[in-house]
C-alpha atoms as a PDB file:
ATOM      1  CA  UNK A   1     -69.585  58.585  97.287  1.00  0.00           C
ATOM      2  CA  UNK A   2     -67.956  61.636  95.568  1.00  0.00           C
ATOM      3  CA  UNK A   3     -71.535  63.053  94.676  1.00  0.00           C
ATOM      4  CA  UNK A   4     -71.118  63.922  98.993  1.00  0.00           C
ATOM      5  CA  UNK A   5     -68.550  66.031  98.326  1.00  0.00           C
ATOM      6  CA  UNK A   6     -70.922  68.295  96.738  1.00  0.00           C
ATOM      7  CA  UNK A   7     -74.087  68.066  98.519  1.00  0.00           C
ATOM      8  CA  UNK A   8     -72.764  68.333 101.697  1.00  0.00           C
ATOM      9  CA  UNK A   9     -71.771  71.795 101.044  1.00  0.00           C
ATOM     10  CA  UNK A  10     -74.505  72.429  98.644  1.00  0.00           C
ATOM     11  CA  UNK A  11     -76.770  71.671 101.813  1.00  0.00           C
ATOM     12  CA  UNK A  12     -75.202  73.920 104.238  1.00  0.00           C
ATOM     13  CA  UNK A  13     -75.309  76.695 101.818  1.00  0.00           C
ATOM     14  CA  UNK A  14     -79.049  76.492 101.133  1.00  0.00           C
ATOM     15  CA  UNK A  15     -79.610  76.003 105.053  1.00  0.00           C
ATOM     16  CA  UNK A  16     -77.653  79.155 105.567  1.00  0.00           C
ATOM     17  CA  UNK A  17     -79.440  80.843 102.775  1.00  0.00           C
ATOM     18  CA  UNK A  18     -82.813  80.163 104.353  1.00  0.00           C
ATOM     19  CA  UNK A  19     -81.747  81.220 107.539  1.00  0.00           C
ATOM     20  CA  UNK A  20     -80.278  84.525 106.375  1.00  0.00           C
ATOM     21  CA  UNK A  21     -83.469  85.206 104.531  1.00  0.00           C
ATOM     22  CA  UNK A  22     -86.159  84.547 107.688  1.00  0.00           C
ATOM     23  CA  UNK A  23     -84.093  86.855 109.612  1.00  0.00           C
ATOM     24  CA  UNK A  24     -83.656  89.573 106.779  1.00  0.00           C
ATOM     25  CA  UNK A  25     -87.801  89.100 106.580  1.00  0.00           C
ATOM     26  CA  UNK A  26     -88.209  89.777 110.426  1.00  0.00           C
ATOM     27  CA  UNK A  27     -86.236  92.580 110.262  1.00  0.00           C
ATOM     28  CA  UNK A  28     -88.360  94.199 107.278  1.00  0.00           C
ATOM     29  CA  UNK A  29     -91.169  93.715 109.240  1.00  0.00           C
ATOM     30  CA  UNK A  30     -92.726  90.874 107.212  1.00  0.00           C
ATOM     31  CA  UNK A  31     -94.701  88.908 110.307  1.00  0.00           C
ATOM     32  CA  UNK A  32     -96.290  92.462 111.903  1.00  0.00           C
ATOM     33  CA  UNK A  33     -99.448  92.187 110.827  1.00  0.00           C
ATOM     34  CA  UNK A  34    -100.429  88.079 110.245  1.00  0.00           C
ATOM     35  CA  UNK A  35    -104.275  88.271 110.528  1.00  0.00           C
ATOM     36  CA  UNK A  36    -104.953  91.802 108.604  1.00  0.00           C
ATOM     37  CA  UNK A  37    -104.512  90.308 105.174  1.00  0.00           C
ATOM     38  CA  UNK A  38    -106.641  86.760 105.836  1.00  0.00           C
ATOM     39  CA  UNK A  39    -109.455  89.176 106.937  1.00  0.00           C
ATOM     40  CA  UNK A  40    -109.376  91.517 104.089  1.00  0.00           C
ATOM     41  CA  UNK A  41    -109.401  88.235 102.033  1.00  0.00           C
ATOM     42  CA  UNK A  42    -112.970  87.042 104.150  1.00  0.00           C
ATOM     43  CA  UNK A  43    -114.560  90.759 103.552  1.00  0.00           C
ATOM     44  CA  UNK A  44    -114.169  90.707  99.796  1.00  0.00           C
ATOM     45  CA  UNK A  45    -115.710  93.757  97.960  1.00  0.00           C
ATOM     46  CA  UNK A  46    -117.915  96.083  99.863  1.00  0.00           C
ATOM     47  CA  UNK A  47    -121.289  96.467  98.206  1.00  0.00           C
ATOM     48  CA  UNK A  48    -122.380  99.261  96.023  1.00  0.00           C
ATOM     49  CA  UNK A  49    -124.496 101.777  97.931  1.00  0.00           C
ATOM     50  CA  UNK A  50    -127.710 102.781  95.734  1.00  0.00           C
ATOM     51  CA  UNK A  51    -126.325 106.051  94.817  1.00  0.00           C
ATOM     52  CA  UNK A  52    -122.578 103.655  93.348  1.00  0.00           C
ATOM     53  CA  UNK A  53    -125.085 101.708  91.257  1.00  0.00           C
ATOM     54  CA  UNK A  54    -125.557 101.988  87.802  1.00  0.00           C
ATOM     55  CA  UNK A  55    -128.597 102.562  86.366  1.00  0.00           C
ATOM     56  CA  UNK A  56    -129.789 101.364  83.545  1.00  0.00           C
ATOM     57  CA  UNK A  57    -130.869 103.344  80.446  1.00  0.00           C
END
């Protein structure tokens, strides 16, 4: 029963923490742009043109 004592405000702290940081992450601009990066992921690498290639000696 004492261990409540500190959880309970251990809890509300950590809520409050997560709440400051999702709004301090919205404010930087953080969730602009949510499908740019999972499509640069899907590209990959562009392929070498024949003039990028090396050639071999």
């Amino acid at each position: 029963m004492a261990s409540i004592y500190l959880l309970r405000p251990l809890s509300i702290f950590l809520v409050g923490l997560a709440i400051w940081a999702f709004f301090w992450a919205v404010d930087q601009d953080q969730f602009e742009d949510l499908e740019g990066p999972s499509r640069l992921a899907l590209e990959g690498d562009q392929p070498l043109s024949e003039d990028a290639k090396p050639r071999p000696d």
